[in-house]
C-alpha atoms as a PDB file:
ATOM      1  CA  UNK A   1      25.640  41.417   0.162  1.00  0.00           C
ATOM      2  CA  UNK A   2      23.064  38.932   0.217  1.00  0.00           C
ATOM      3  CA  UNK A   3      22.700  35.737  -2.315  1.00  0.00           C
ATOM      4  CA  UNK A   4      20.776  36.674  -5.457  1.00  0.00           C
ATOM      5  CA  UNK A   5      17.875  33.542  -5.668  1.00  0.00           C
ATOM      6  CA  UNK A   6      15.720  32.936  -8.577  1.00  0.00           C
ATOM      7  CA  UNK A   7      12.101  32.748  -7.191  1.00  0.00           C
ATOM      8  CA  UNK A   8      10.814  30.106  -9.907  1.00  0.00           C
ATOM      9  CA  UNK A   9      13.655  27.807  -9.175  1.00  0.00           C
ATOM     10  CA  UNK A  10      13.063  27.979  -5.480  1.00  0.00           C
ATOM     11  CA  UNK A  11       9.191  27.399  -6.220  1.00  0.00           C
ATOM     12  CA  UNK A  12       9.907  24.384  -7.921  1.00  0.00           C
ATOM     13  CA  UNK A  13      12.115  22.795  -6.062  1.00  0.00           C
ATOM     14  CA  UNK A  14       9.797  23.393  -3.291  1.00  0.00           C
ATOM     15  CA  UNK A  15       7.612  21.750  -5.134  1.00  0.00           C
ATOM     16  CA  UNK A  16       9.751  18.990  -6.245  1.00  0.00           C
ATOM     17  CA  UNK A  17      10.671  18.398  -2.085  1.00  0.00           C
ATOM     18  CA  UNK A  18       6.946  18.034  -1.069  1.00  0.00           C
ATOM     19  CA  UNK A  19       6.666  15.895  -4.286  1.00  0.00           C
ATOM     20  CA  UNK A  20       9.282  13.566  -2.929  1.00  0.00           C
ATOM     21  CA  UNK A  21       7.878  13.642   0.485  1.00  0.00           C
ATOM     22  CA  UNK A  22       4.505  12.582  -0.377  1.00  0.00           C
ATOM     23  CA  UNK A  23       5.744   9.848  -2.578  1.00  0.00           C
ATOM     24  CA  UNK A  24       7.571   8.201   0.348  1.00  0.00           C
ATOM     25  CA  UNK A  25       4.734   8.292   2.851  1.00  0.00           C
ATOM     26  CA  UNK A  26       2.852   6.678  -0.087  1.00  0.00           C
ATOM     27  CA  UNK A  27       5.669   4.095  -0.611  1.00  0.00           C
ATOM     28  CA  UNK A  28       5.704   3.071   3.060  1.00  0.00           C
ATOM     29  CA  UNK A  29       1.846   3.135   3.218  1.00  0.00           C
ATOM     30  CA  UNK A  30       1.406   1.288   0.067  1.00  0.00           C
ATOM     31  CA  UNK A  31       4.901  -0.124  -0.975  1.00  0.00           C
ATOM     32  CA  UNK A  32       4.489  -3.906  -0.909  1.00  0.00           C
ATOM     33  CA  UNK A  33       6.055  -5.736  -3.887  1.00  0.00           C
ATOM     34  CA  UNK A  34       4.611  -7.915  -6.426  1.00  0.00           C
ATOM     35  CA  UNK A  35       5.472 -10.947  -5.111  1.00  0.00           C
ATOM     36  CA  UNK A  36       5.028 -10.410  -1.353  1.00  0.00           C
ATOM     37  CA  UNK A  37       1.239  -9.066  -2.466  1.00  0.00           C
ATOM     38  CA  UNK A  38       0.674 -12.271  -4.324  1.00  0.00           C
ATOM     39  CA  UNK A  39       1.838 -14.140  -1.442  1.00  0.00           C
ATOM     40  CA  UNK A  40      -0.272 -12.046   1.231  1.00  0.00           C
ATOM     41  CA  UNK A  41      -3.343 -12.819  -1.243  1.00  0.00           C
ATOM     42  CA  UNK A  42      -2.329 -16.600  -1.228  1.00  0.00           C
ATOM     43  CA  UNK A  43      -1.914 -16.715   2.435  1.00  0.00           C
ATOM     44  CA  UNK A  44      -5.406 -15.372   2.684  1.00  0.00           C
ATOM     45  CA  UNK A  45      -7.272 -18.167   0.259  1.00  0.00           C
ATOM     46  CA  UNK A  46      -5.385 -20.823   2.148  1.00  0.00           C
ATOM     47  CA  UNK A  47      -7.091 -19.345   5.598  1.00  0.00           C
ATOM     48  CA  UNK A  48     -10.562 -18.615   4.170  1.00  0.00           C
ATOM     49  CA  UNK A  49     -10.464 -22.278   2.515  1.00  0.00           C
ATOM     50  CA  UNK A  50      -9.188 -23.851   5.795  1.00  0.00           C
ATOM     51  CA  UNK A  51     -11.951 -22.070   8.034  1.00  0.00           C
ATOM     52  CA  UNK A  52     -15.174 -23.262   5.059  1.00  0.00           C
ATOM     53  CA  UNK A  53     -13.660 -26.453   5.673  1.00  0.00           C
ATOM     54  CA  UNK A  54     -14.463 -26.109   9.989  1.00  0.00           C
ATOM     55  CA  UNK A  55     -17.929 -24.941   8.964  1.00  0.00           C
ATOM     56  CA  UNK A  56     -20.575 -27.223  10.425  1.00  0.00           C
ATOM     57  CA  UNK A  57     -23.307 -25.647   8.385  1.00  0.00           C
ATOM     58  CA  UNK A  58     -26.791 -24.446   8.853  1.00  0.00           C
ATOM     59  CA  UNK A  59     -29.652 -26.266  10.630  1.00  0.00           C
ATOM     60  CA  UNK A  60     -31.667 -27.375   7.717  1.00  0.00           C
ATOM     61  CA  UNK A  61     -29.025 -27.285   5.081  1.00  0.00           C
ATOM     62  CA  UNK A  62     -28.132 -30.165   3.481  1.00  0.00           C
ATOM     63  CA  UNK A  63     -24.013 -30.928   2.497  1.00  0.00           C
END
């Protein structure tokens, strides 16, 4: 005889599966922490900071 299934319960953990599944992708596409964000941002200043300070400026402008 085959397995009796409830149909609901199977929807939702369908449902629950492609859930989980999209919240991984998202975690490997998005999933930096806290502090390695803050550091990234950091990084970034320091660079942007260090190439304004290269800048020989505009003909015209005075510094």
């Amino acid at each position: 005889m085959a397995e009796i299934i409830n149909l609901r319960r199977a929807r939702k953990a369908k449902a629950r599966a492609a859930a989980q599944a999209e919240a991984d992708a998202n975690r490997r596409q998005f999933g930096r922490g806290k502090a390695e964000r803050e550091r990234m941002e950091a990084e970034a200043a320091i660079a942007a900071r260090r190439l304004d300070g290269h800048r020989l400026g505009e003909p015209g402008e005075e510094t």
